[in-house]
N, C-alpha and C. Protein backbone atom coordinates (compact mmCIF):
# COMPACT_ATOMS: atom_id res chain seq x y z
N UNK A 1 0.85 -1.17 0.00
CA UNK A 1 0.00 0.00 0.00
C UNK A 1 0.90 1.24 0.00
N UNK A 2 0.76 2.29 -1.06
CA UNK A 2 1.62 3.51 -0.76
C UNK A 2 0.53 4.42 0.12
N UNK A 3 1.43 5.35 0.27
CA UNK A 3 1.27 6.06 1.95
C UNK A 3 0.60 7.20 0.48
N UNK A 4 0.02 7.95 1.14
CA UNK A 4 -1.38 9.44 0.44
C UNK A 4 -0.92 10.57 0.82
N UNK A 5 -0.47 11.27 0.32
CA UNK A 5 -0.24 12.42 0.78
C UNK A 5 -1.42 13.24 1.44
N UNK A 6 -1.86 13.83 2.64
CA UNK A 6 -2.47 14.67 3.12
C UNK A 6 -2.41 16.34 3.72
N UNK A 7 -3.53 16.55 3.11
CA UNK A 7 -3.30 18.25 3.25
C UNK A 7 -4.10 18.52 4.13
N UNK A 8 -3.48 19.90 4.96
CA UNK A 8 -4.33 20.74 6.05
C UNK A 8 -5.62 21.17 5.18
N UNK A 9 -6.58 20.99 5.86
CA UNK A 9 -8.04 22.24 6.01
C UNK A 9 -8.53 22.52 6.62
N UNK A 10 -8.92 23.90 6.82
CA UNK A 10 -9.47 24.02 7.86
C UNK A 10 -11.58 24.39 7.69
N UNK A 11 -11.88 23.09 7.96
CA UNK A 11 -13.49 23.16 7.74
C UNK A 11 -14.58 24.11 8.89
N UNK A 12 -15.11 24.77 8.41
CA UNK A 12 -16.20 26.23 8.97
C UNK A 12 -17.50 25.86 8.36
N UNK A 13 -18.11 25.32 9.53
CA UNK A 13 -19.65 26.05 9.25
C UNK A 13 -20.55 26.34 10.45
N UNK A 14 -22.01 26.57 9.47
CA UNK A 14 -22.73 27.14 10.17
C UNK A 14 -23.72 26.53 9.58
N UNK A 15 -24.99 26.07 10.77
CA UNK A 15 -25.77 24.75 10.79
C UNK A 15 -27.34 25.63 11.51
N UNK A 16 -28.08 26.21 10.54
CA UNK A 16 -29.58 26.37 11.36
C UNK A 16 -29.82 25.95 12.42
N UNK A 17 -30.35 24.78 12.07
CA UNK A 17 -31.15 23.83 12.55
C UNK A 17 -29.99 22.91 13.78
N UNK A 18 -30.63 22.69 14.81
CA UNK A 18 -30.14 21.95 16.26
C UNK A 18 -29.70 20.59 15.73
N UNK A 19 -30.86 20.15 15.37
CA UNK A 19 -30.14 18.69 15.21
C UNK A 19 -29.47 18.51 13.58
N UNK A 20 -29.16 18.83 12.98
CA UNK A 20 -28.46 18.96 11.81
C UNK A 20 -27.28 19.47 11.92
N UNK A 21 -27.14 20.94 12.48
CA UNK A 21 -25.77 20.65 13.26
C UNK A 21 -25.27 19.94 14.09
N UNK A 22 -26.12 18.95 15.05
CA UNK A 22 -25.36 17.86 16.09
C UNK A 22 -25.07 16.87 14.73
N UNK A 23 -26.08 16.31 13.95
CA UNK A 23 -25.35 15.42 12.44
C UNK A 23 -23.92 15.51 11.82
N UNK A 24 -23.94 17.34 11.29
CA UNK A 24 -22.66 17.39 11.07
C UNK A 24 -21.23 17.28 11.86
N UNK A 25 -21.55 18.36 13.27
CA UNK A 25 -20.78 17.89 13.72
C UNK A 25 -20.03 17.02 14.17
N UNK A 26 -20.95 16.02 14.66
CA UNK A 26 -20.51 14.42 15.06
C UNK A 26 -19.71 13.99 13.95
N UNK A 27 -20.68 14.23 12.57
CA UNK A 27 -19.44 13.12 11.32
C UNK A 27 -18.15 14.32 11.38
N UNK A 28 -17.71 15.48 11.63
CA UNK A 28 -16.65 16.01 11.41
C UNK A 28 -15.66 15.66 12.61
N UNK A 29 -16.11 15.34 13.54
CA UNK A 29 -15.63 14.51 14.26
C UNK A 29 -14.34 13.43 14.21
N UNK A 30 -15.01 12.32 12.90
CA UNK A 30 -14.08 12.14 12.59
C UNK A 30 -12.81 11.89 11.93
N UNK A 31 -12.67 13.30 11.69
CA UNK A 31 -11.64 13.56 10.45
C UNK A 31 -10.99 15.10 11.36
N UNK A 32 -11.17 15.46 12.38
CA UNK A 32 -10.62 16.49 12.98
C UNK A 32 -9.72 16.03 13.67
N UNK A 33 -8.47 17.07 13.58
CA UNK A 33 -7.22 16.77 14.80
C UNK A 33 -6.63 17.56 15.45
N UNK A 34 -7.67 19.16 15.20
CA UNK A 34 -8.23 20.09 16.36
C UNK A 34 -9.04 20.83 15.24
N UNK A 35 -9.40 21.93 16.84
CA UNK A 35 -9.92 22.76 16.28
C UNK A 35 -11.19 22.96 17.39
N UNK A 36 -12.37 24.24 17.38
CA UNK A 36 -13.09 24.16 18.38
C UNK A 36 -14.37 24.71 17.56
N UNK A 37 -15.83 24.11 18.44
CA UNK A 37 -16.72 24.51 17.66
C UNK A 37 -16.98 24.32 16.54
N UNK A 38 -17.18 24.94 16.25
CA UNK A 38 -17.72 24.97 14.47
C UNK A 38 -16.53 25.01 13.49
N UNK A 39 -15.32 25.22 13.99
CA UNK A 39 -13.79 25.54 13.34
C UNK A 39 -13.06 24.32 13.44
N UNK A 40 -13.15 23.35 12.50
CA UNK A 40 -12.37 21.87 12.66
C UNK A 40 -11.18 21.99 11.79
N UNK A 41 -9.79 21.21 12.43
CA UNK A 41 -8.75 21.65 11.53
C UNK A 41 -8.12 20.10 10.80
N UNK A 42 -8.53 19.91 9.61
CA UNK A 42 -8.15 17.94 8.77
C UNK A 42 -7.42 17.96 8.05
N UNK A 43 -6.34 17.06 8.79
CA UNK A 43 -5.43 16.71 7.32
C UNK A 43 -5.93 15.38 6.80
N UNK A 44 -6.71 15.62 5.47
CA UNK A 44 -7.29 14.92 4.40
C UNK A 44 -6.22 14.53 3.33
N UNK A 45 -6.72 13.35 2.78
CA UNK A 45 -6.64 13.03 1.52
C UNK A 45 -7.51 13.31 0.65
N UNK A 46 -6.94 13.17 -0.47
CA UNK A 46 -7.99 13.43 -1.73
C UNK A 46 -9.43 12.48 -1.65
N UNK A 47 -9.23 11.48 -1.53
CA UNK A 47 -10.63 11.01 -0.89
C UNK A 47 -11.18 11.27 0.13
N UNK A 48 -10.68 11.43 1.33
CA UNK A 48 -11.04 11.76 2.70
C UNK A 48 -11.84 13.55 2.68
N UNK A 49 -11.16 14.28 1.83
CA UNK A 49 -11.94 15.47 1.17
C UNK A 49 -13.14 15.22 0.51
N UNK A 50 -13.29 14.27 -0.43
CA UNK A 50 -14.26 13.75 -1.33
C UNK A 50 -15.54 13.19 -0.84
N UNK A 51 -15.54 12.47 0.20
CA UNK A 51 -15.89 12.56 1.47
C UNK A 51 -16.78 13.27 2.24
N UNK A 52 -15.57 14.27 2.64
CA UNK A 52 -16.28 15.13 3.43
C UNK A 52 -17.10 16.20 2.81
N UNK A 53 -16.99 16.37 1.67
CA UNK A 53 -18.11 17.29 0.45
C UNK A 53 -19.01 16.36 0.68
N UNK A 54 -18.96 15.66 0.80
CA UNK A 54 -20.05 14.24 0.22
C UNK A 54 -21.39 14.67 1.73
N UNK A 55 -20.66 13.95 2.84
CA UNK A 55 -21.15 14.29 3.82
C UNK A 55 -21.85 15.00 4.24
N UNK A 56 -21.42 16.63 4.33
CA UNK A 56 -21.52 17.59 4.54
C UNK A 56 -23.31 18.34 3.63
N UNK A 57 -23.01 17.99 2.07
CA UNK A 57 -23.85 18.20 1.64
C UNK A 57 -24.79 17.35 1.85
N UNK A 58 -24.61 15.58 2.48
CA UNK A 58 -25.99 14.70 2.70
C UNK A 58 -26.70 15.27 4.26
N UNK A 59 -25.55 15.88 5.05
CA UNK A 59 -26.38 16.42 6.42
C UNK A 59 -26.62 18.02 6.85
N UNK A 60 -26.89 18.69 5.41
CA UNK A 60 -26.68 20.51 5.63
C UNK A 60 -27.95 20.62 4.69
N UNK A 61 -28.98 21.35 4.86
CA UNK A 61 -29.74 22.19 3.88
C UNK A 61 -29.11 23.08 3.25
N UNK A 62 -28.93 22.89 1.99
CA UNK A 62 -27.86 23.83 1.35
C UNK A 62 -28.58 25.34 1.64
N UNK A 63 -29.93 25.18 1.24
CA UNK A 63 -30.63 26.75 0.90
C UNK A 63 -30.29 27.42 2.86
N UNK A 64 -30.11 27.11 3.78
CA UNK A 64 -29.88 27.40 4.49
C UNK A 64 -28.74 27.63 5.73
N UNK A 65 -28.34 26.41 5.60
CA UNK A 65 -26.70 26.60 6.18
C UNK A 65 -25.66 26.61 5.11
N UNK A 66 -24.49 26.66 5.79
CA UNK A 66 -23.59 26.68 4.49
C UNK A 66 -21.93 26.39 5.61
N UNK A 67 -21.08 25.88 4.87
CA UNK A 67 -20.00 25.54 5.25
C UNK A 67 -18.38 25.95 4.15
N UNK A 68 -17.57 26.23 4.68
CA UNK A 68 -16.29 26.74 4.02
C UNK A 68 -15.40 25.58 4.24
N UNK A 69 -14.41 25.33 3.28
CA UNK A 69 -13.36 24.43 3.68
C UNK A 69 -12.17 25.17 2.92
N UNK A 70 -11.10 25.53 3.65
CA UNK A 70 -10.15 25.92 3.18
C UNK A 70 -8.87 25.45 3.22
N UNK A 71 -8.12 25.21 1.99
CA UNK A 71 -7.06 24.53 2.56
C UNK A 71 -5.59 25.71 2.74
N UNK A 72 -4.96 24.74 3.91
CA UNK A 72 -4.11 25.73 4.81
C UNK A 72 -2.78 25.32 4.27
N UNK A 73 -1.63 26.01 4.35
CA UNK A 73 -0.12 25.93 4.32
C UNK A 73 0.49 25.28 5.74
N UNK A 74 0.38 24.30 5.55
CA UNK A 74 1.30 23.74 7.01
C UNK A 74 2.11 24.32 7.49
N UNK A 75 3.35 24.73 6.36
CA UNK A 75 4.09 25.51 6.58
C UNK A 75 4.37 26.72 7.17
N UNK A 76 3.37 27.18 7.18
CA UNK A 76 2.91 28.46 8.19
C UNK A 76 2.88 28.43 9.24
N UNK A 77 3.78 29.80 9.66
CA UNK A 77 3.68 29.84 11.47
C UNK A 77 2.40 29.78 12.51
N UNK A 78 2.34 29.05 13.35
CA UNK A 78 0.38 28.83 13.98
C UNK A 78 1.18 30.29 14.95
N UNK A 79 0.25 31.03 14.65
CA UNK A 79 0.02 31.94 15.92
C UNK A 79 -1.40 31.77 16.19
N UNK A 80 -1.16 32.15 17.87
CA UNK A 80 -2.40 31.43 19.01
C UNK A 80 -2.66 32.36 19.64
N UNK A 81 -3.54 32.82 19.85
CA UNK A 81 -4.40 34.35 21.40
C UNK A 81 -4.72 33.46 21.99
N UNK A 82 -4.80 34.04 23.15
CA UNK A 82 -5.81 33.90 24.07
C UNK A 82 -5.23 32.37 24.74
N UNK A 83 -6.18 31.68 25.11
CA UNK A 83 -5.92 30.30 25.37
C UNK A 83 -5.85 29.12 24.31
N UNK A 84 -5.54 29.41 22.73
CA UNK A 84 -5.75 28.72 21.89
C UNK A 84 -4.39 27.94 21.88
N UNK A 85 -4.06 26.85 21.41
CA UNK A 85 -3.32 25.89 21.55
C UNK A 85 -3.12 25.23 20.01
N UNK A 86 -1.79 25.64 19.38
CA UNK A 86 -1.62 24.95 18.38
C UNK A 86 -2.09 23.58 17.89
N UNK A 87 -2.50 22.87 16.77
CA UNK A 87 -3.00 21.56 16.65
C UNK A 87 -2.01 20.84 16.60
N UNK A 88 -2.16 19.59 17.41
CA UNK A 88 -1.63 18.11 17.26
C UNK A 88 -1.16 17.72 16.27
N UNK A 89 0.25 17.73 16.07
CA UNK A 89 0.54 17.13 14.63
C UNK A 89 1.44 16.01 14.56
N UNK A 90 0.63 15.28 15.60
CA UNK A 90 1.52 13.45 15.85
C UNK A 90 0.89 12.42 14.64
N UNK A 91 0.75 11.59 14.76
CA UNK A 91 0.80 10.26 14.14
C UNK A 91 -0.39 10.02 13.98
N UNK A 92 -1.26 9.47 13.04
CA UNK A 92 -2.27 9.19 12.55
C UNK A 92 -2.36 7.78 12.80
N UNK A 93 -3.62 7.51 13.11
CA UNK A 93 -4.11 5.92 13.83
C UNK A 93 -5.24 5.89 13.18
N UNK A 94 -5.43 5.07 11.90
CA UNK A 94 -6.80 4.37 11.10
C UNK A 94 -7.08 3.52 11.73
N UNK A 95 -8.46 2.90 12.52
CA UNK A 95 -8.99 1.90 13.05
C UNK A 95 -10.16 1.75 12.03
């Protein structure tokens, strides 16, 4: 098996409805390796992205919520306020 290259994103949304955002959130869940609230931060693969479009649009009313995914430069310095805490960038565990 070759190893996938994965890229930072950082996924944003915003969810009307109570239980449609508990839907999304839960599945973003798990593909996050921080991030808080509504601000999840994934290093994806090209499928694991594919995915999460997938997802996202089966548990969001488009005409009403809406979500951003942007992808980030790793490479970039994390600056943090406040009590924010750079993300985890150890070792990945597929179960």
């Amino acid at each position: 098996m070759r190893d996938v290259a994965r890229t930072l994103y950082l996924v944003c949304y915003d969810v009307a409805d109570p239980k449609r955002l508990y839907r999304v959130h839960r599945f973003l869940l798990g593909y996050k390796v921080g991030g808080q609230k509504s601000f999840f931060e994934c290093w994806l693969t090209p499928a694991e992205l594919r995915e999460v479009r997938a997802g996202l649009r089966a548990r969001m009313n488009l005409a009403e919520d809406r979500a951003h995914i942007f992808q980030l430069d790793p490479r970039q310095q994390v600056r943090c306020l406040g009590q924010a805490q750079p993300p985890h960038a150890g070792a990945f565990l597929i179960v």
